[in-house]
Protein backbone atom coordinates (compact mmCIF):
# COMPACT_ATOMS: atom_id res chain seq x y z
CA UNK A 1 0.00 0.00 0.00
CA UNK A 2 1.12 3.61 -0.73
CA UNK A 3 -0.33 6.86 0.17
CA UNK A 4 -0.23 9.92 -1.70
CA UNK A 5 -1.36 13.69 -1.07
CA UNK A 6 -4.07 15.11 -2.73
CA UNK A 7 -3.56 17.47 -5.45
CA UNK A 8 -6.78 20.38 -6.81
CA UNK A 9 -7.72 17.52 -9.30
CA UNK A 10 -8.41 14.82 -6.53
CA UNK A 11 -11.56 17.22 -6.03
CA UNK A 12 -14.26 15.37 -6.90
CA UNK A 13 -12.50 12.12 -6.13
CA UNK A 14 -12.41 13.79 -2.17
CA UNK A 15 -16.64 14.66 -2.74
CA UNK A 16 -17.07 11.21 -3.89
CA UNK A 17 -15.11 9.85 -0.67
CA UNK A 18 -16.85 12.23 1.84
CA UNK A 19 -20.23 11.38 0.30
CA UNK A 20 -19.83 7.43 0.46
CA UNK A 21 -18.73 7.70 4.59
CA UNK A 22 -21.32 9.83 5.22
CA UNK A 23 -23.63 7.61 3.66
CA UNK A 24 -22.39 4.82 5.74
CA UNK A 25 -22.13 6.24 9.18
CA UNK A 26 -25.89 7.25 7.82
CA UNK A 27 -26.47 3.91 7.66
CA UNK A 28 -25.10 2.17 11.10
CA UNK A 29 -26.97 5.54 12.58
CA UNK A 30 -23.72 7.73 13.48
CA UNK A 31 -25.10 10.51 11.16
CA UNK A 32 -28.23 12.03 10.85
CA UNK A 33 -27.52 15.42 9.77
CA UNK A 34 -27.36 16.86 6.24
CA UNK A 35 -23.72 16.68 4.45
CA UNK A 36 -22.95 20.51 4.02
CA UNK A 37 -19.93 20.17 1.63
CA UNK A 38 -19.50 21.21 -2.35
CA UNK A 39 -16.81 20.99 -4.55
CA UNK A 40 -16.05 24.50 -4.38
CA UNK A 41 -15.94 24.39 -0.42
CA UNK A 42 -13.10 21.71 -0.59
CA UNK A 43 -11.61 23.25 -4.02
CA UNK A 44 -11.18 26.13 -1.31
CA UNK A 45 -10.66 24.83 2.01
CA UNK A 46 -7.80 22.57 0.62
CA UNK A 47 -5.84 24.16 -1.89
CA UNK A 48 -7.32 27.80 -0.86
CA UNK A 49 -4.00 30.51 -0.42
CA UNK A 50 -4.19 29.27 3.27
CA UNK A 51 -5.28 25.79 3.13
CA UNK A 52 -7.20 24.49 6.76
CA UNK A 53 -7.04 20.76 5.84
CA UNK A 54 -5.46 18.05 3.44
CA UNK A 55 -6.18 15.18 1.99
CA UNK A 56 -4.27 11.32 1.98
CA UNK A 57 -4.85 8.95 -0.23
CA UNK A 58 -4.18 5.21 0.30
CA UNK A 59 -3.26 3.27 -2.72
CA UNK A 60 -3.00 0.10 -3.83
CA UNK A 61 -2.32 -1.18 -7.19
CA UNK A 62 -2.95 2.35 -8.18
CA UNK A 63 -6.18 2.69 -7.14
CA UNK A 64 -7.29 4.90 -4.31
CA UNK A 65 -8.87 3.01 -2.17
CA UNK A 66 -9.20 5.11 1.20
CA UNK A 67 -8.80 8.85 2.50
CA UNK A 68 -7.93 10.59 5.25
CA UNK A 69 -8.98 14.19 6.05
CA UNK A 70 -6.96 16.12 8.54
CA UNK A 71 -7.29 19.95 9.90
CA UNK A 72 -4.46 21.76 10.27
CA UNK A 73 -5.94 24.04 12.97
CA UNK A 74 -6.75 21.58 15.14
CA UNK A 75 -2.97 20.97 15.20
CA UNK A 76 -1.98 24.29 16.40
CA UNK A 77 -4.53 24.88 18.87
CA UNK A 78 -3.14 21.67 20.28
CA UNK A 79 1.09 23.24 20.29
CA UNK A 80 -0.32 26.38 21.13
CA UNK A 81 -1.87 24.78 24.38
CA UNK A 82 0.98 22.84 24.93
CA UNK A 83 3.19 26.25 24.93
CA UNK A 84 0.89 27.99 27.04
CA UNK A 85 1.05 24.90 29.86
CA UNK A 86 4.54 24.57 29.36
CA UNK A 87 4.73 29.11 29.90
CA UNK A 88 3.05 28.36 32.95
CA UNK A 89 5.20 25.70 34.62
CA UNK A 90 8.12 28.15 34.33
């Protein structure tokens, strides 16, 4: 198996994989709401002039055959707590 990032053509490809979990965490009843993502909203939240997230593909014989969606945020609200607990040990 490799993994690969996502590039701005992986777009659809990303829709397609958010739309198929959704559809099964609809259907073992973890999800009930109403998927609020487009094209354009990923198109801009990951490859935006300050992207929030990315995407990684896993591959295997060339195929994509799972994602994973990270935020990048959510990584520096956890250093930045860190810092500040470290800040107040001193």
């Amino acid at each position: 198996m490799k993994v690969r990032a996502a590039t701005p053509d992986d777009v659809s490809l990303i829709f397609s994989f958010i739309q198929k979990k959704s559809e099964f965490d609809r259907n073992i009843g973890a999800f009930s709401g109403v998927l609020q993502v487009s094209e354009d909203k990923l198109r801009k939240t990951l490859f935006g002039a300050i992207p929030f997230s990315y995407v990684l593909f896993a591959m295997s014989s060339g195929c994509e055959i799972g994602f994973a969606l990270a935020a990048k945020p959510r990584i520096l609200i956890e250093i930045s707590m860190q810092l500040k607990t470290s800040e107040m040990k001193a």
